[in-house]
PDB file of N, CA and C in Angstrom:
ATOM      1  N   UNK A   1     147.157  71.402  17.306  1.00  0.00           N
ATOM      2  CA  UNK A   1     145.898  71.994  17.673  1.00  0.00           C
ATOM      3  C   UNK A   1     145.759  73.338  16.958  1.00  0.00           C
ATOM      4  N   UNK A   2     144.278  73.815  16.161  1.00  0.00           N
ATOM      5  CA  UNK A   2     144.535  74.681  15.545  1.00  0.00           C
ATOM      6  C   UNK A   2     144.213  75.813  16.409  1.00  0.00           C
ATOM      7  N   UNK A   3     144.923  77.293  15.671  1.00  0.00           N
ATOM      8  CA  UNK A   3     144.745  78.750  16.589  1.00  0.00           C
ATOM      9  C   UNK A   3     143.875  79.341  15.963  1.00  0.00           C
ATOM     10  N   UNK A   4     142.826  79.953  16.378  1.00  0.00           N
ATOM     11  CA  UNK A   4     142.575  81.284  15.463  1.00  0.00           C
ATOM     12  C   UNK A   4     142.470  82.684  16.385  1.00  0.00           C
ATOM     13  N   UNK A   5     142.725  83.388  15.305  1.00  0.00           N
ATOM     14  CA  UNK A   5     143.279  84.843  16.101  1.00  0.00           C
ATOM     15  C   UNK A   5     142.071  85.668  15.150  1.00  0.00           C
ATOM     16  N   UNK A   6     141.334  86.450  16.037  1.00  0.00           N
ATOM     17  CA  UNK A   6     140.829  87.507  15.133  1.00  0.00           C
ATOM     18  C   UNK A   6     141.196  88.537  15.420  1.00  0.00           C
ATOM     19  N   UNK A   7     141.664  89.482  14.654  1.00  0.00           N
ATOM     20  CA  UNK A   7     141.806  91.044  14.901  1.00  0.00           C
ATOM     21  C   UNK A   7     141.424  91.844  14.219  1.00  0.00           C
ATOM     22  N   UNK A   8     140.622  92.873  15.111  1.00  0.00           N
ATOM     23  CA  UNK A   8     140.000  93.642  14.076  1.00  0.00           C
ATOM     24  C   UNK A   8     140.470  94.997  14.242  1.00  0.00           C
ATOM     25  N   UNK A   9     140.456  95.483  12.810  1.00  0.00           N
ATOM     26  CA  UNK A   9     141.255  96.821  12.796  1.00  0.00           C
ATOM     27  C   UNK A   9     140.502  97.745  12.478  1.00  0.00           C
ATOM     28  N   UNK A  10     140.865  98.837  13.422  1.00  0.00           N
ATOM     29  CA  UNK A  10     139.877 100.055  13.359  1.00  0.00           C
ATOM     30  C   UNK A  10     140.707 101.485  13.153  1.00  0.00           C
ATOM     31  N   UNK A  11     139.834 102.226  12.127  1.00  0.00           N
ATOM     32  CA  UNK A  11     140.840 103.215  11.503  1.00  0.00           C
ATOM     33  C   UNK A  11     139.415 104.292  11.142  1.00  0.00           C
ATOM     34  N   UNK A  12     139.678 105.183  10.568  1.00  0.00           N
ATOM     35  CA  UNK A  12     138.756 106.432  10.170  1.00  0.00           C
ATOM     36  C   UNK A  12     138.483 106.355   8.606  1.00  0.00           C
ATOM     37  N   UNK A  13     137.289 107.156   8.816  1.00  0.00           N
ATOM     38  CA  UNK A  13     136.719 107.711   6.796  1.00  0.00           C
ATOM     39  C   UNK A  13     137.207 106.377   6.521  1.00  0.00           C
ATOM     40  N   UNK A  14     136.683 104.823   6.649  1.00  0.00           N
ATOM     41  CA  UNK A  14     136.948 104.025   5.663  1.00  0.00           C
ATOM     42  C   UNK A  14     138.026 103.456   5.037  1.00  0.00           C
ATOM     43  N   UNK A  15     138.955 104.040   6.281  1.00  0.00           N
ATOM     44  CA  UNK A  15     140.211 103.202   6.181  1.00  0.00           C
ATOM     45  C   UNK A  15     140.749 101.780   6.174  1.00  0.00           C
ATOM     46  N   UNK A  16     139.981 101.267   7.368  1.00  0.00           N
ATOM     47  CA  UNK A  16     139.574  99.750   7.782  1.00  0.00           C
ATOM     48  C   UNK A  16     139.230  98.802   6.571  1.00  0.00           C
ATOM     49  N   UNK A  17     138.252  99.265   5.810  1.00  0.00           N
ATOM     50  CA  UNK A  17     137.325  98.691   4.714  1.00  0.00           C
ATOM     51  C   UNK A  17     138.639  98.774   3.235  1.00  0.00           C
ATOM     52  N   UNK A  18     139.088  99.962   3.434  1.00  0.00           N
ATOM     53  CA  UNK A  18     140.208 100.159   2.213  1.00  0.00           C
ATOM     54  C   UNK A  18     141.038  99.176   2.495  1.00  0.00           C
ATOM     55  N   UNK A  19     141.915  98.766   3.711  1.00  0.00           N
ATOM     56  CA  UNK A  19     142.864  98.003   3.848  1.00  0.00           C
ATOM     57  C   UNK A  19     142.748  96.897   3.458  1.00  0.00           C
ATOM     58  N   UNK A  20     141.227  96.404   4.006  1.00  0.00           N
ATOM     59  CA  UNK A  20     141.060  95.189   3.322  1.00  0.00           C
ATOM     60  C   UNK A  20     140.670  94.636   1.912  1.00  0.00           C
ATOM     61  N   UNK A  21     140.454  95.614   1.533  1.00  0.00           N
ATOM     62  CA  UNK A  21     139.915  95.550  -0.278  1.00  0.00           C
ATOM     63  C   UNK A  21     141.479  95.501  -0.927  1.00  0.00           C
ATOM     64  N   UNK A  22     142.530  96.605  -0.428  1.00  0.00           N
ATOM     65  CA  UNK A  22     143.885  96.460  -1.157  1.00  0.00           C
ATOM     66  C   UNK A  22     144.591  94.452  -0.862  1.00  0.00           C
ATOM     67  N   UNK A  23     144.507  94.640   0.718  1.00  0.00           N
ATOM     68  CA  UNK A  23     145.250  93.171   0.861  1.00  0.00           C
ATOM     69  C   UNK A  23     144.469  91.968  -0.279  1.00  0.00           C
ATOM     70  N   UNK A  24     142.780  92.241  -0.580  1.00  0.00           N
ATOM     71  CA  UNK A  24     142.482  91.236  -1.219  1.00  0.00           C
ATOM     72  C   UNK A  24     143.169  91.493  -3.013  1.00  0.00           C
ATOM     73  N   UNK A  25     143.049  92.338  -3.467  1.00  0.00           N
ATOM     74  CA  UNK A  25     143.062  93.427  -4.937  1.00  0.00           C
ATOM     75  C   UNK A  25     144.776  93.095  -4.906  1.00  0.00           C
ATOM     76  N   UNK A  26     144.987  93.550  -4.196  1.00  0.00           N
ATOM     77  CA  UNK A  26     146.840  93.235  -4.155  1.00  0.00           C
ATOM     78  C   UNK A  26     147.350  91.898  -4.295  1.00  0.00           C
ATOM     79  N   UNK A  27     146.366  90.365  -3.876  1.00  0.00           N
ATOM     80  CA  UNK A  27     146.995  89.407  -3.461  1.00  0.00           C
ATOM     81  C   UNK A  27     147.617  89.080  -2.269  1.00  0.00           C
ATOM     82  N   UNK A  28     147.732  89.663  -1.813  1.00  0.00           N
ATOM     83  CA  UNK A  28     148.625  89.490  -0.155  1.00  0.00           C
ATOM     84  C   UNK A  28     147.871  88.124   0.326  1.00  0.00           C
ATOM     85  N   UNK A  29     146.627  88.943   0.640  1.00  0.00           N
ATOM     86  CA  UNK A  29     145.589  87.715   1.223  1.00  0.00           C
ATOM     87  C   UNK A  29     145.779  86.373   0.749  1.00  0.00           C
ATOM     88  N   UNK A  30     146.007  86.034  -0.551  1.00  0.00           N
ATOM     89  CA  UNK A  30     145.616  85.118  -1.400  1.00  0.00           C
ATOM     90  C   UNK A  30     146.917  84.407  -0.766  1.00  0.00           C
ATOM     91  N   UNK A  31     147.871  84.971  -0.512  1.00  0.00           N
ATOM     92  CA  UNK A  31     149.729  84.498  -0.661  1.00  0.00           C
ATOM     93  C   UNK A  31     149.738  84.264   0.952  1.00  0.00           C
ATOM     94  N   UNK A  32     148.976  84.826   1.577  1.00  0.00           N
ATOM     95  CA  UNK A  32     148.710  84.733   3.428  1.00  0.00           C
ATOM     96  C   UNK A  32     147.925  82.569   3.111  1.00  0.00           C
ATOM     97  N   UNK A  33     147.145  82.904   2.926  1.00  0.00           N
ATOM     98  CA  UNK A  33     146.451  81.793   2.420  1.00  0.00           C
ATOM     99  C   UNK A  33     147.045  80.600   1.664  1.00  0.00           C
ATOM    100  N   UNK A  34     148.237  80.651   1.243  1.00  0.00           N
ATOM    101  CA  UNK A  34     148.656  79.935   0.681  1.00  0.00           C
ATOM    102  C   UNK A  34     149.887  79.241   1.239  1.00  0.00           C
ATOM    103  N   UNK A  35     150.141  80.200   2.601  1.00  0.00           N
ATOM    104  CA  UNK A  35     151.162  79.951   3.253  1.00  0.00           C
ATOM    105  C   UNK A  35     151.063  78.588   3.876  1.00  0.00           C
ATOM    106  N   UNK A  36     152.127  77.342   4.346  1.00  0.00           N
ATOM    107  CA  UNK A  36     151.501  76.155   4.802  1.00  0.00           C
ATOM    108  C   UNK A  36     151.673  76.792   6.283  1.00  0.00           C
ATOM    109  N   UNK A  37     150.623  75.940   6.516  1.00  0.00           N
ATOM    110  CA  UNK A  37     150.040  75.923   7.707  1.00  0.00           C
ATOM    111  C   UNK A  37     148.712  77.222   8.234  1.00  0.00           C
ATOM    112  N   UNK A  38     148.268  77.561   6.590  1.00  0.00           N
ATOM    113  CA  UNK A  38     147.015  78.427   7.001  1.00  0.00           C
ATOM    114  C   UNK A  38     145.976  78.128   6.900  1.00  0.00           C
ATOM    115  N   UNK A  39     144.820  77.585   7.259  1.00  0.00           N
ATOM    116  CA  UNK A  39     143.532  77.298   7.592  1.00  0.00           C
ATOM    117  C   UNK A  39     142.835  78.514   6.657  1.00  0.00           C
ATOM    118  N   UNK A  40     142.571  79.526   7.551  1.00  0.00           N
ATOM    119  CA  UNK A  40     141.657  80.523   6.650  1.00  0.00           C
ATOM    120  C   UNK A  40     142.119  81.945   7.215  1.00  0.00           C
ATOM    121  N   UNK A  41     141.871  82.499   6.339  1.00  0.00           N
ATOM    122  CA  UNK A  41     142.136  83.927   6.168  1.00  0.00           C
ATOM    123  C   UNK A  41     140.958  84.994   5.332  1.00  0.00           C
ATOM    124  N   UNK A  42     139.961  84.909   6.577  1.00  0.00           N
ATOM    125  CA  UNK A  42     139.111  86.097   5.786  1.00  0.00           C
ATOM    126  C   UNK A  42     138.625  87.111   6.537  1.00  0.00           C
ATOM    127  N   UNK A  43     137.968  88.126   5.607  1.00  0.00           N
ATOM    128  CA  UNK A  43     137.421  89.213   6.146  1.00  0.00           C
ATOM    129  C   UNK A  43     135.946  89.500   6.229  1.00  0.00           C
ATOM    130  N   UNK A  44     135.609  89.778   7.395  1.00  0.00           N
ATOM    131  CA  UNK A  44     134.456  90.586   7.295  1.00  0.00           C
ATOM    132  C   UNK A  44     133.914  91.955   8.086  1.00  0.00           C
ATOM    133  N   UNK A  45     133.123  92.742   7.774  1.00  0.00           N
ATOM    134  CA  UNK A  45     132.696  93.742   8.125  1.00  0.00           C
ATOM    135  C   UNK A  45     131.557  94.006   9.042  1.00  0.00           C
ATOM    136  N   UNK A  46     131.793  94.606  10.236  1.00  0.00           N
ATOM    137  CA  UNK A  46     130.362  94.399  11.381  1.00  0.00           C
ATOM    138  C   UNK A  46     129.493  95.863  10.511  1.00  0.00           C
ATOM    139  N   UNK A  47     128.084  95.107  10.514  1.00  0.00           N
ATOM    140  CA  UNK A  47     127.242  95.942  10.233  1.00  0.00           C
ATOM    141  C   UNK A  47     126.864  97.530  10.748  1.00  0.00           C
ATOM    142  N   UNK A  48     126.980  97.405  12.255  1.00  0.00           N
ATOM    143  CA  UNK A  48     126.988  98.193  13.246  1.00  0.00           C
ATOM    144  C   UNK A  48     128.368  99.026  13.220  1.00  0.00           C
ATOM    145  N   UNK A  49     129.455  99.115  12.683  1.00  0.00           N
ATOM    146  CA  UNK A  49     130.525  99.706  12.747  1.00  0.00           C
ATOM    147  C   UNK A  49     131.169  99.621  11.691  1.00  0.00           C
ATOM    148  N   UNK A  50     130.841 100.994  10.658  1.00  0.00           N
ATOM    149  CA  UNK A  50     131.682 100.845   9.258  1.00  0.00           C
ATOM    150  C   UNK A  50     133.078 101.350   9.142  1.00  0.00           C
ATOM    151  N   UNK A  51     133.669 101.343  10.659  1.00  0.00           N
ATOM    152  CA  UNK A  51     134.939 101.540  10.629  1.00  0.00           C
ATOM    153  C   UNK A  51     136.075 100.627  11.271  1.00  0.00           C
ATOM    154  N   UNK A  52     134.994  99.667  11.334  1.00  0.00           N
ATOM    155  CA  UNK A  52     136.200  98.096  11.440  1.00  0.00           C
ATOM    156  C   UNK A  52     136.166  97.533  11.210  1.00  0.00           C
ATOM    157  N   UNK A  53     137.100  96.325  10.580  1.00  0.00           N
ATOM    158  CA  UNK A  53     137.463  95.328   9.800  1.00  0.00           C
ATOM    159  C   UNK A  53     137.589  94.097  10.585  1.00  0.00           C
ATOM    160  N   UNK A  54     136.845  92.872  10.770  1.00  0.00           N
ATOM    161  CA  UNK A  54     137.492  91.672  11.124  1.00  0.00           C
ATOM    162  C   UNK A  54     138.163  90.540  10.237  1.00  0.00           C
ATOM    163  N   UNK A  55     139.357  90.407  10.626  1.00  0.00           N
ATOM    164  CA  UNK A  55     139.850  89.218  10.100  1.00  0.00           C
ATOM    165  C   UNK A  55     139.637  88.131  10.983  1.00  0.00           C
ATOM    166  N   UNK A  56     139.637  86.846  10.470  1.00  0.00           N
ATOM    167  CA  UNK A  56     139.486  85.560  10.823  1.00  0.00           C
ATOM    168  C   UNK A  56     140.666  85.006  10.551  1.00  0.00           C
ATOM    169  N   UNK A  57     141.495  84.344  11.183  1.00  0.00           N
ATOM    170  CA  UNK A  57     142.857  84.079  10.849  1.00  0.00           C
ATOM    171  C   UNK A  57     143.268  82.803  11.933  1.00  0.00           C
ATOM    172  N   UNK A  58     143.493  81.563  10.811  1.00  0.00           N
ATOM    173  CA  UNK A  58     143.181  80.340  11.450  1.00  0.00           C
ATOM    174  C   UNK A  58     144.623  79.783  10.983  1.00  0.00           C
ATOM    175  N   UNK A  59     145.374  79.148  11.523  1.00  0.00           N
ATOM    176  CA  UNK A  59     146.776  78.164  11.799  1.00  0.00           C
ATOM    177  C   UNK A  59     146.385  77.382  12.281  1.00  0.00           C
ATOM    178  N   UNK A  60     147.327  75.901  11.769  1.00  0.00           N
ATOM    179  CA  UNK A  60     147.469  74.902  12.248  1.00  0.00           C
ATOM    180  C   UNK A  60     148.164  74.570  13.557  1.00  0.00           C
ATOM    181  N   UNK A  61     148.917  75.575  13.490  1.00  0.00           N
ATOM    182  CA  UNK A  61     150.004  75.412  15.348  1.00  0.00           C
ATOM    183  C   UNK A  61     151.025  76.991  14.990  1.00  0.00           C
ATOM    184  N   UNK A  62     151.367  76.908  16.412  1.00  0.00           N
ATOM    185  CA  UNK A  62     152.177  78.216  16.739  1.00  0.00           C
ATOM    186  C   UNK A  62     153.192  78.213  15.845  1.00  0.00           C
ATOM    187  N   UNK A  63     153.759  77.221  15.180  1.00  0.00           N
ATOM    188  CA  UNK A  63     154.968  77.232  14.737  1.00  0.00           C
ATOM    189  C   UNK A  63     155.007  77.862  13.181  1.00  0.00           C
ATOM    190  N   UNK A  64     153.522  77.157  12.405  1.00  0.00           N
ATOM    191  CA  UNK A  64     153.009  78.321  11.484  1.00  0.00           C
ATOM    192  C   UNK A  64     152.717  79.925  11.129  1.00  0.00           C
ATOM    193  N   UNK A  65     152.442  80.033  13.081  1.00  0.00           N
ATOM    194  CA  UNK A  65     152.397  81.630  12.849  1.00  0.00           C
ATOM    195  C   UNK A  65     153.258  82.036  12.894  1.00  0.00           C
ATOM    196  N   UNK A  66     154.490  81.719  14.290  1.00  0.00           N
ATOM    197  CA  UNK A  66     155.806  82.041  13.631  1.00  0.00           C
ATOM    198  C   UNK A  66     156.251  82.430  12.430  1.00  0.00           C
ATOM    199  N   UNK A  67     156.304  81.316  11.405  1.00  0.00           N
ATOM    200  CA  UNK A  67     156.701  81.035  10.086  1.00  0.00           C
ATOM    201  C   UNK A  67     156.430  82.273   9.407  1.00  0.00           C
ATOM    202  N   UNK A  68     154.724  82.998   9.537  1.00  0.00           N
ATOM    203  CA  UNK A  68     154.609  83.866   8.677  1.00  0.00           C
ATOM    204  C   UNK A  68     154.787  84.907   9.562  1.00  0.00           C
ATOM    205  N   UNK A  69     154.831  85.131  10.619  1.00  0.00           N
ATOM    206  CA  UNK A  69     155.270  86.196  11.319  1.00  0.00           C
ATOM    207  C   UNK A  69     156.811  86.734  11.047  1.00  0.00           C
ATOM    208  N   UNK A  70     157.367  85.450  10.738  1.00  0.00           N
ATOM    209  CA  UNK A  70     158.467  85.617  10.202  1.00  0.00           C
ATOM    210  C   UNK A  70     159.224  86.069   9.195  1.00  0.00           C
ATOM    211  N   UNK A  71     158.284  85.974   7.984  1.00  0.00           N
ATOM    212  CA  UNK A  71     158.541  85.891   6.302  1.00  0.00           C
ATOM    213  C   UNK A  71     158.008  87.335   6.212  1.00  0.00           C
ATOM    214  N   UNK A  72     158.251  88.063   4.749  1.00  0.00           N
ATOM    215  CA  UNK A  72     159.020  89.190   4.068  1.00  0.00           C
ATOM    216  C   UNK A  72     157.249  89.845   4.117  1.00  0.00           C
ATOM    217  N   UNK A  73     156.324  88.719   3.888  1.00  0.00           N
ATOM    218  CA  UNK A  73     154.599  89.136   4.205  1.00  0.00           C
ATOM    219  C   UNK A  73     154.358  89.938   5.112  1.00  0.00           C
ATOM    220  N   UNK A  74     154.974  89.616   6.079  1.00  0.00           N
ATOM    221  CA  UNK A  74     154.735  91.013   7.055  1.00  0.00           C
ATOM    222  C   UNK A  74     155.275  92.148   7.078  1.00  0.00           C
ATOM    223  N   UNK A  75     156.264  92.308   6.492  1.00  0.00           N
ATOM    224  CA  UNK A  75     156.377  93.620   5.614  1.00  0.00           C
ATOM    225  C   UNK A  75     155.552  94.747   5.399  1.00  0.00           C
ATOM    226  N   UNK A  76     154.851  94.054   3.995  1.00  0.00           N
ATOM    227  CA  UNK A  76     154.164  94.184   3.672  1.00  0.00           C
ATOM    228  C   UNK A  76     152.403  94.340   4.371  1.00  0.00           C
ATOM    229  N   UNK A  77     152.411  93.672   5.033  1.00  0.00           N
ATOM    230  CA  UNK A  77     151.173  93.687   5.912  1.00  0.00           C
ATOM    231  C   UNK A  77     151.207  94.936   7.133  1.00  0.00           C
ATOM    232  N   UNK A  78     152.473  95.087   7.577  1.00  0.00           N
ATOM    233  CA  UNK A  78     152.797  96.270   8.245  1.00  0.00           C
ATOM    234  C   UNK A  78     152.745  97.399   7.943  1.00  0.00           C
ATOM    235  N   UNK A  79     153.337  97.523   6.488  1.00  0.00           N
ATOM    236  CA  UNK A  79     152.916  99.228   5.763  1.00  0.00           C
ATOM    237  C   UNK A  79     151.525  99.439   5.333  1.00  0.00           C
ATOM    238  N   UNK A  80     151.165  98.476   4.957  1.00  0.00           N
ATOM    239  CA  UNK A  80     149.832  98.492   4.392  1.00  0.00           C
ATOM    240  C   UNK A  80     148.884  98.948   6.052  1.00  0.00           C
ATOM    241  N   UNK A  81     148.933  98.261   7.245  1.00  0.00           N
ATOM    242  CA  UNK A  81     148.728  98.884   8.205  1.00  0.00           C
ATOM    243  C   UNK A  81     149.116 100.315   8.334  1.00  0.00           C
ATOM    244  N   UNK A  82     150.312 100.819   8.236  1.00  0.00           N
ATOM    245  CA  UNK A  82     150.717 102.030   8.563  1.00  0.00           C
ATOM    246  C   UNK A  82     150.059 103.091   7.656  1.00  0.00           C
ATOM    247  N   UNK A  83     150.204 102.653   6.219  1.00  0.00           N
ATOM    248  CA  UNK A  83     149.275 103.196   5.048  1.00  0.00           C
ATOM    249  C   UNK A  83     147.819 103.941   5.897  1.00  0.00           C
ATOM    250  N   UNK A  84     147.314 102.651   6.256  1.00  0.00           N
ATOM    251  CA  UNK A  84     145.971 103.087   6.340  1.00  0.00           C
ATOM    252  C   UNK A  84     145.488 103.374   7.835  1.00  0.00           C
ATOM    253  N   UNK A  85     147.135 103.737   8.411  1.00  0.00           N
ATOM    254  CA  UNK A  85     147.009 104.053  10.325  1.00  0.00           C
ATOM    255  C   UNK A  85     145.691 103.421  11.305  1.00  0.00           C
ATOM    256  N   UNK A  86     146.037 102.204  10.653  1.00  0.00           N
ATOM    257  CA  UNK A  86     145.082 101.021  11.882  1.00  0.00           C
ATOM    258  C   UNK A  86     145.502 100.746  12.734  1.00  0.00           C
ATOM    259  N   UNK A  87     144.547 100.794  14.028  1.00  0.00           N
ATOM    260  CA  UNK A  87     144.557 100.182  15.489  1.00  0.00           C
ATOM    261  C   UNK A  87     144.113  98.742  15.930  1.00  0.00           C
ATOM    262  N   UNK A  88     144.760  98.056  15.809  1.00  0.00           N
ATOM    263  CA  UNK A  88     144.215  96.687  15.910  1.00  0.00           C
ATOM    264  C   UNK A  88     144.245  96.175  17.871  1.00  0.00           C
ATOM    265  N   UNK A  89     142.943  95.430  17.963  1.00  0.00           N
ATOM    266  CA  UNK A  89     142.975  94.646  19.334  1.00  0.00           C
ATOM    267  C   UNK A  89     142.960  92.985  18.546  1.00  0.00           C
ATOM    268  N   UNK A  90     143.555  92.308  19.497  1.00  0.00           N
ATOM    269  CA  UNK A  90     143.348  90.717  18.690  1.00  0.00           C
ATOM    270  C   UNK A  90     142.567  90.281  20.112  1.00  0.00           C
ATOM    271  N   UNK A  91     142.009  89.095  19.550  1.00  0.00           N
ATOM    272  CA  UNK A  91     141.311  87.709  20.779  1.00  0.00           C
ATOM    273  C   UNK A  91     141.779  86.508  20.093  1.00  0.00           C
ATOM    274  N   UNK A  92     142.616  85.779  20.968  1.00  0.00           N
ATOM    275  CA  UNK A  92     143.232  84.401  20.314  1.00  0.00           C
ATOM    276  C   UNK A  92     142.263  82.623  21.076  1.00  0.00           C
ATOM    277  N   UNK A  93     142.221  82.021  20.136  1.00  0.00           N
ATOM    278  CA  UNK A  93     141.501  80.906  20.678  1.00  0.00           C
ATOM    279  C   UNK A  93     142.143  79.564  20.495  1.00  0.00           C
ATOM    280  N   UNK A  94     142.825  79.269  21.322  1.00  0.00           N
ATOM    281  CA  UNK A  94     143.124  77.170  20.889  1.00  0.00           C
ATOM    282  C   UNK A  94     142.656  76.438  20.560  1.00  0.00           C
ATOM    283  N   UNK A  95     142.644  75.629  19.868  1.00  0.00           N
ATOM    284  CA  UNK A  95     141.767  74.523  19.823  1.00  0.00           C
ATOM    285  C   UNK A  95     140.665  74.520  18.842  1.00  0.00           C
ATOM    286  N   UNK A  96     140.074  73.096  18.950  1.00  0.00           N
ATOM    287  CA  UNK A  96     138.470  73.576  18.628  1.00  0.00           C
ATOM    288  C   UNK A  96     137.659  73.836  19.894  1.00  0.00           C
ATOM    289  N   UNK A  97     136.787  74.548  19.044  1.00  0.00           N
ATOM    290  CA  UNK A  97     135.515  74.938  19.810  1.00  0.00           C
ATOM    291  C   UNK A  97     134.445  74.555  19.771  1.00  0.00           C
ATOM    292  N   UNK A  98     134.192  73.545  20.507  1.00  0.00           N
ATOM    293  CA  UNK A  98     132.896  72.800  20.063  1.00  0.00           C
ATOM    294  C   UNK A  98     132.092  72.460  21.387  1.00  0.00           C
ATOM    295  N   UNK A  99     130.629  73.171  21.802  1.00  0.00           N
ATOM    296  CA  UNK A  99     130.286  72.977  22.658  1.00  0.00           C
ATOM    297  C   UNK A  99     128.756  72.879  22.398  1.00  0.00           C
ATOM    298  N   UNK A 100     128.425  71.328  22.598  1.00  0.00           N
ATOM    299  CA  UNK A 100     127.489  70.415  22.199  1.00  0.00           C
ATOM    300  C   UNK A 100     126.306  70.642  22.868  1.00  0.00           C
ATOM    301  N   UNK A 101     126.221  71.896  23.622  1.00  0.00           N
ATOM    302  CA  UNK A 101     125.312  72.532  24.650  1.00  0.00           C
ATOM    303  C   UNK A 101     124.178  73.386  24.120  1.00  0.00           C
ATOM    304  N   UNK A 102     124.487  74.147  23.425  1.00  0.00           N
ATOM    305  CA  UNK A 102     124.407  74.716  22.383  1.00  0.00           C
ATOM    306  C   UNK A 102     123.844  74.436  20.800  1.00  0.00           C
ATOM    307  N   UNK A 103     124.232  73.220  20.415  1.00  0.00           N
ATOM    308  CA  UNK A 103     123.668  72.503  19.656  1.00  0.00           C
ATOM    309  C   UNK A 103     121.902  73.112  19.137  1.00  0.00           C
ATOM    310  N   UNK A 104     121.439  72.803  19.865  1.00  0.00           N
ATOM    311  CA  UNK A 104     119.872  73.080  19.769  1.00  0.00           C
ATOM    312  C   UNK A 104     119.743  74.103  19.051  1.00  0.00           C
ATOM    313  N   UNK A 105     120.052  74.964  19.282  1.00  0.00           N
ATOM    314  CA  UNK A 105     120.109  76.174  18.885  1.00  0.00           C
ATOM    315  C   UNK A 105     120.519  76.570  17.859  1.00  0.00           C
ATOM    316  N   UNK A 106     120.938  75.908  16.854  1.00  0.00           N
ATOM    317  CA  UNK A 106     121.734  76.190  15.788  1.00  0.00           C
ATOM    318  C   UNK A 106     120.763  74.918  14.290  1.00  0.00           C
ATOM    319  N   UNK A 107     120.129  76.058  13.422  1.00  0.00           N
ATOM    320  CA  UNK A 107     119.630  75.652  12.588  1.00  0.00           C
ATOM    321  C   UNK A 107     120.681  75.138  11.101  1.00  0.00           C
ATOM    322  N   UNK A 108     120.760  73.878  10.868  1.00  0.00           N
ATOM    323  CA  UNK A 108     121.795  73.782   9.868  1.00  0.00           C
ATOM    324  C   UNK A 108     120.744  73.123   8.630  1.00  0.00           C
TER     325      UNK A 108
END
């Protein structure tokens, strides 16, 4: 069952926005993404708040996140946090999400 975790990181003067331009410019992202068992790995920016960053961060099962929770990437993903002294909150979700209720409402 897949996870996705978003966390968004919030930091000052454009810190948030830097972190994520290096992880993409650096490759990290690309090598996060390439890891098995990663779905997606992206970023985006709330309009309303130019000082936080959301990631979208999708696994196939716990045992994947492990995996990279595990590997030398987080390292790296940690200083690069510390670099740019981000505060992250996460919201984690199981499964899919699919609620057919809703439907109507959604122009495709």
């Amino acid at each position: 069952m897949p996870i996705t975790i978003n966390i968004k990181y919030a930091g000052k003067n454009g810190s948030a926005r830097k972190f994520a331009e290096e992880m993409e410019m650096s490759g990290t992202a690309d090598a996060v993404r390439a890891e098995p068992g990663n779905i997606r790995y992206e970023y985006y920016f709330p309009m309303n708040d130019p000082e936080t960053v959301l990631l979208i961060d999708m696994w196939e099962n716990q045992e994947a996140i492990d995996d990279h929770h595990a590997s030398a990437m987080m390292t790296t993903i940690s200083s690069l946090r510390e670099k740019y002294d981000l505060h992250m909150t996460i919201e984690r979700f199981n499964g899919p999400e699919k609620d057919t209720k809703d439907e109507r409402y959604i122009r495709k």
